[in-house]
N, C-alpha and C. Protein backbone atom coordinates (compact mmCIF):
# COMPACT_ATOMS: atom_id res chain seq x y z
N UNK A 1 -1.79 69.97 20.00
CA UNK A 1 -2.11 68.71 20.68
C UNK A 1 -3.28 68.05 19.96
N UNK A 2 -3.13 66.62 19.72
CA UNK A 2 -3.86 65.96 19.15
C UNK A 2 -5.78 66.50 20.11
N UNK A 3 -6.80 65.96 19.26
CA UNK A 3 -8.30 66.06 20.09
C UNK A 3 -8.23 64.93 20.47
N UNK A 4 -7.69 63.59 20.39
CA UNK A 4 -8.26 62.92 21.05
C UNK A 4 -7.60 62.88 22.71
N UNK A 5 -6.22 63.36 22.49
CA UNK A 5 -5.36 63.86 23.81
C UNK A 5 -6.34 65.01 24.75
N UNK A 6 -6.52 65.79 23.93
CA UNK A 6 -7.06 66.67 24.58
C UNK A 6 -8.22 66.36 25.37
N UNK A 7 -9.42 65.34 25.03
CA UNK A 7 -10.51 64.96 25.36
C UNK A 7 -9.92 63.89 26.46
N UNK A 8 -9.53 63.07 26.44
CA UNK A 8 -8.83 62.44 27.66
C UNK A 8 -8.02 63.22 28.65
N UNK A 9 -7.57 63.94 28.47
CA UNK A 9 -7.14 65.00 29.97
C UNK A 9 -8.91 65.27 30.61
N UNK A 10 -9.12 65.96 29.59
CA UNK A 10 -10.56 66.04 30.03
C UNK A 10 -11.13 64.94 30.56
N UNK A 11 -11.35 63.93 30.78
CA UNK A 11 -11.86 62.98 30.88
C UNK A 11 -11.13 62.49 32.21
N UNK A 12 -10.10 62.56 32.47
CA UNK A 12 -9.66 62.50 33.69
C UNK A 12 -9.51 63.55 34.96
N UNK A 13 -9.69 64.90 34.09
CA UNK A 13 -9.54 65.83 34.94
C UNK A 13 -11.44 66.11 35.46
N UNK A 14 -12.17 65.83 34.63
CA UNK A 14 -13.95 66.03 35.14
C UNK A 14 -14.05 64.83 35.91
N UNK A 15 -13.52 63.44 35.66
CA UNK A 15 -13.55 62.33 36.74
C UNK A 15 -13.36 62.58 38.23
N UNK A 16 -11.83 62.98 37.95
CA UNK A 16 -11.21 63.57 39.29
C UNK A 16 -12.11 64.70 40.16
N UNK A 17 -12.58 65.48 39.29
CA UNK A 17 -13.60 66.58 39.57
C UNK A 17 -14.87 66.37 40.50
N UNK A 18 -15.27 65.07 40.16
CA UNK A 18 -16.82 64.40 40.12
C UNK A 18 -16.31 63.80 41.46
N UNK A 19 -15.37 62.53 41.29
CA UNK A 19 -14.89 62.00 42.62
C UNK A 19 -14.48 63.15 43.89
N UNK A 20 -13.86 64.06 43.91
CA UNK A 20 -13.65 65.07 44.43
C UNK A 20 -14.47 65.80 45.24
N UNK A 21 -15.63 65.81 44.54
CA UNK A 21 -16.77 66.52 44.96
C UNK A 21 -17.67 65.54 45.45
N UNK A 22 -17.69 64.69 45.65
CA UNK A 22 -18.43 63.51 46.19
C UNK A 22 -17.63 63.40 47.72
N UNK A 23 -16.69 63.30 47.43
CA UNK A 23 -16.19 62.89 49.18
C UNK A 23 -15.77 64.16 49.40
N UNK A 24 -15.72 65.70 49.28
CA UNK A 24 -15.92 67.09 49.86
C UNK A 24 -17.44 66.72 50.27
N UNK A 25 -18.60 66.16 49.82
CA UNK A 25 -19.50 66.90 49.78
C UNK A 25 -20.32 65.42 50.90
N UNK A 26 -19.28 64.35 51.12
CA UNK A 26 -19.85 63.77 52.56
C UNK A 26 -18.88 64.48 53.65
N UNK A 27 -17.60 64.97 53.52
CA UNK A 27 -17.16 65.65 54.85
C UNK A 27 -18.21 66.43 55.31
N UNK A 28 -18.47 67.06 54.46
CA UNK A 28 -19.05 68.66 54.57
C UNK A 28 -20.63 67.75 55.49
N UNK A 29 -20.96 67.01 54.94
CA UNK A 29 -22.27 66.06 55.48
C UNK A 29 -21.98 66.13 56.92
N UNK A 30 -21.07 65.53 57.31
CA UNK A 30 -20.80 64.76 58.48
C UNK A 30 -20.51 66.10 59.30
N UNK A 31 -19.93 67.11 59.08
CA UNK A 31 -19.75 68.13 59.64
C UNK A 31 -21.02 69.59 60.21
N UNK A 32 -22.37 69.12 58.98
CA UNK A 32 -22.68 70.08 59.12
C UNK A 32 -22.60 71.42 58.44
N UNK A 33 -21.99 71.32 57.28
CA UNK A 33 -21.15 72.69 57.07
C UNK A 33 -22.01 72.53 55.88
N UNK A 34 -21.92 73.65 54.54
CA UNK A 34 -22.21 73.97 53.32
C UNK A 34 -22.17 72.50 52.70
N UNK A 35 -23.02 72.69 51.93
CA UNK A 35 -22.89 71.40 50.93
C UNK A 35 -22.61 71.56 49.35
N UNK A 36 -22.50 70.68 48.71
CA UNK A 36 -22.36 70.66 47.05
C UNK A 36 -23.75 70.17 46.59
N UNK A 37 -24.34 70.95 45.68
CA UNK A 37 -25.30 70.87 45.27
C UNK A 37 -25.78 69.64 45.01
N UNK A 38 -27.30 68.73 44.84
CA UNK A 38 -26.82 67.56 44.32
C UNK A 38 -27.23 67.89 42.48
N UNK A 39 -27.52 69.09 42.06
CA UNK A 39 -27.53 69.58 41.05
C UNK A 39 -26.16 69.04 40.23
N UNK A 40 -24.97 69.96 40.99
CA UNK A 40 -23.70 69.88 40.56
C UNK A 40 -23.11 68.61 40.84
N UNK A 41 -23.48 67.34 41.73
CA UNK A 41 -22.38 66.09 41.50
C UNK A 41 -23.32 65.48 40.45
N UNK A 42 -24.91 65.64 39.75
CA UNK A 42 -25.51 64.71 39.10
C UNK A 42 -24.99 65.54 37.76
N UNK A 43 -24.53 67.23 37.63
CA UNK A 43 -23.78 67.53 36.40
C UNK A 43 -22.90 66.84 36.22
N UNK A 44 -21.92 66.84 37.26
CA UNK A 44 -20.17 66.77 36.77
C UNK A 44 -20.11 65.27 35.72
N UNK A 45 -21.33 64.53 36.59
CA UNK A 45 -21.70 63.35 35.81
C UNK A 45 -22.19 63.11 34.47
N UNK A 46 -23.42 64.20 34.10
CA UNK A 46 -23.24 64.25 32.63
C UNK A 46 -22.47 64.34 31.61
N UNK A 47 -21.46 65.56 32.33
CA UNK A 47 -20.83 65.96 31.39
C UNK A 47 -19.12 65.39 31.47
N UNK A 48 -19.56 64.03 31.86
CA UNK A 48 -18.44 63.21 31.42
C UNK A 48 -17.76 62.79 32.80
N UNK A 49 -18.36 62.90 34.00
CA UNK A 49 -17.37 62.53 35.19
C UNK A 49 -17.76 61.50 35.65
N UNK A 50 -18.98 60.52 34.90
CA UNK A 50 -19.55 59.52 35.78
C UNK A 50 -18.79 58.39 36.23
N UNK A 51 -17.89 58.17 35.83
CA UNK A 51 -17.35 57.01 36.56
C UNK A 51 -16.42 57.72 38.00
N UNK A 52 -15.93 58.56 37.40
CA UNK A 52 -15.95 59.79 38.99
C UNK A 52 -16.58 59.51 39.84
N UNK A 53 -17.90 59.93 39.41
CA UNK A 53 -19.41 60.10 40.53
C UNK A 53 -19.49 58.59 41.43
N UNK A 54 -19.56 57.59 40.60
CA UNK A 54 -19.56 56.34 40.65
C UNK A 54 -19.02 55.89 41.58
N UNK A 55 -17.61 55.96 41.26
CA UNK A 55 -16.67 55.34 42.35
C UNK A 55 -17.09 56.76 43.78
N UNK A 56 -17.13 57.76 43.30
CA UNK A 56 -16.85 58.40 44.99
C UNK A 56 -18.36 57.98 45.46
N UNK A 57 -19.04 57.40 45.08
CA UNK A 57 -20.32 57.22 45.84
C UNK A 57 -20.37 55.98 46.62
N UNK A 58 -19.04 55.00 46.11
CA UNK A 58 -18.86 53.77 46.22
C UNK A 58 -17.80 53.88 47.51
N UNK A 59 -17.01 54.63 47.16
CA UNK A 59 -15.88 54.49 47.68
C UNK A 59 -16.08 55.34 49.26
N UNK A 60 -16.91 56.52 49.54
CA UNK A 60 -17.12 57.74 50.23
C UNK A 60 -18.46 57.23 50.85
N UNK A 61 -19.26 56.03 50.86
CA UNK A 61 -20.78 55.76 50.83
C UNK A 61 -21.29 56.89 51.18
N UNK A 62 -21.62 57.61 49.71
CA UNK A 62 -22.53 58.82 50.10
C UNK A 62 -23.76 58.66 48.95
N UNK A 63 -24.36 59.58 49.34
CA UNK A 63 -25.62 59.32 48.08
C UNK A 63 -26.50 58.33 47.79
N UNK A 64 -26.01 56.83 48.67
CA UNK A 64 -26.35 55.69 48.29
C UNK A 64 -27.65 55.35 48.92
N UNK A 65 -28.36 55.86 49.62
CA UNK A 65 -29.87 55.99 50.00
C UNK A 65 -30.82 56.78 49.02
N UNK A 66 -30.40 57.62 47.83
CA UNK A 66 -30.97 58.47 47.26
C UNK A 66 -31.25 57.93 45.82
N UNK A 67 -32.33 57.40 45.25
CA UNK A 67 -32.43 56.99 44.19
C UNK A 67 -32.22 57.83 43.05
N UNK A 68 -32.09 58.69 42.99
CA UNK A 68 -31.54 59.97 41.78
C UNK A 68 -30.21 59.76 41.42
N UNK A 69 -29.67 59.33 42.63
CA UNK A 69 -28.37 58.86 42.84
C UNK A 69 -28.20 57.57 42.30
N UNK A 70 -28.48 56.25 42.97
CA UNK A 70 -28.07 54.91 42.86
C UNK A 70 -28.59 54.27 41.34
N UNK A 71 -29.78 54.80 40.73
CA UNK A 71 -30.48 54.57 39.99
C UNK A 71 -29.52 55.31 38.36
N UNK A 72 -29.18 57.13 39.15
CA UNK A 72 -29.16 58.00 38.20
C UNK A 72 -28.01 58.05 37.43
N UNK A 73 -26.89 57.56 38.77
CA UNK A 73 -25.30 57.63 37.95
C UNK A 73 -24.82 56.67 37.29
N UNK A 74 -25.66 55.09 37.48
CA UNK A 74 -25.47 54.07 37.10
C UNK A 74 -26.00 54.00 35.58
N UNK A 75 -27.08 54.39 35.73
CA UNK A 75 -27.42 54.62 33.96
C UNK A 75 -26.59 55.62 33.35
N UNK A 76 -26.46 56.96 33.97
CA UNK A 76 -25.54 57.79 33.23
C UNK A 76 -23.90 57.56 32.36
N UNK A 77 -23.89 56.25 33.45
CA UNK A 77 -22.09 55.87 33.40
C UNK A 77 -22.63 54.91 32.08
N UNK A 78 -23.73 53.95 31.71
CA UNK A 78 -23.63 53.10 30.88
C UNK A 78 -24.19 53.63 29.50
N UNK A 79 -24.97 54.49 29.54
CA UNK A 79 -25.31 55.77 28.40
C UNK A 79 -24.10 56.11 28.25
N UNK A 80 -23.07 56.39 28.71
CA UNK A 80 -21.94 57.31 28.52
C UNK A 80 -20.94 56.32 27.70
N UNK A 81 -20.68 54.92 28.30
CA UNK A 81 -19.80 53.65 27.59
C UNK A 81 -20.51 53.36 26.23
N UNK A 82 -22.03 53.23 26.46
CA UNK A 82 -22.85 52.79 24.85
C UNK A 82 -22.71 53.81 23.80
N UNK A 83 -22.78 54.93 24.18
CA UNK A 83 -22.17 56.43 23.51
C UNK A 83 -20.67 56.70 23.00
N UNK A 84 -19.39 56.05 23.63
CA UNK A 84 -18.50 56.07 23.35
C UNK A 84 -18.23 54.99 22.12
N UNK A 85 -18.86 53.87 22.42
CA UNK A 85 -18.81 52.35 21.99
C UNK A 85 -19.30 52.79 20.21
N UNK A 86 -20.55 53.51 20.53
CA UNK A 86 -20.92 53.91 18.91
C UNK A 86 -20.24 54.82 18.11
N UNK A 87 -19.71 55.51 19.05
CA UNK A 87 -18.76 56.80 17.99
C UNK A 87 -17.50 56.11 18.05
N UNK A 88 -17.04 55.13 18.39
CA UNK A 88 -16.12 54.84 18.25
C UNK A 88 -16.09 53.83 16.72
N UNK A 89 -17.12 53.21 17.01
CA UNK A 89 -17.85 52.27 16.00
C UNK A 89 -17.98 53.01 14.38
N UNK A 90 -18.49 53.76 14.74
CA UNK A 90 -18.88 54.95 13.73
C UNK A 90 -17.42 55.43 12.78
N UNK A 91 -16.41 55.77 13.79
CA UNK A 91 -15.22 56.33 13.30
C UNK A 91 -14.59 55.42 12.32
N UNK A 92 -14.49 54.00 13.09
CA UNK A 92 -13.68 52.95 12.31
C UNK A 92 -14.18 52.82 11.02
């Protein structure tokens, strides 16, 4: 399988991951119950899920009082496009 195939599964499957864990981790809020780290939804985001993170924060309104959050995933997601934008740049 081609890498760039491969990196796009990835890329949809850590999205899905990130979104996922964002609205598990307001049920779990609303319930009371165990939570998801906010360690692990501000990872899933580094390492490539931020538009994930993004939308489930948007979509789930969770996190959105927490500036680590509103501040943190929003830069992460545009570091992540300016990062793509140059290696892509780079390649051509």
């Amino acid at each position: 399988m081609e890498t760039a195939k491969i990196f796009i599964y990835y890329l949809i499957l850590i999205n899905l991951a990130a979104f996922l864990a964002f609205g598990l981790d307001k049920r779990k809020a609303k319930r009371n119950a165990w939570r998801v780290k906010e360690a692990t939804l501000i990872g899933l985001a580094i390492i490539g899920g931020s538009v994930g993170a993004f939308l489930g924060m948007k979509i789930f309104h969770h996190k959105t009082l927490h500036k680590k959050f509103t501040m943190g995933i929003p830069l992460i997601l545009v570091v992540q496009i300016l990062l793509s934008a140059y290696i892509k740049l780079c390649i051509l």
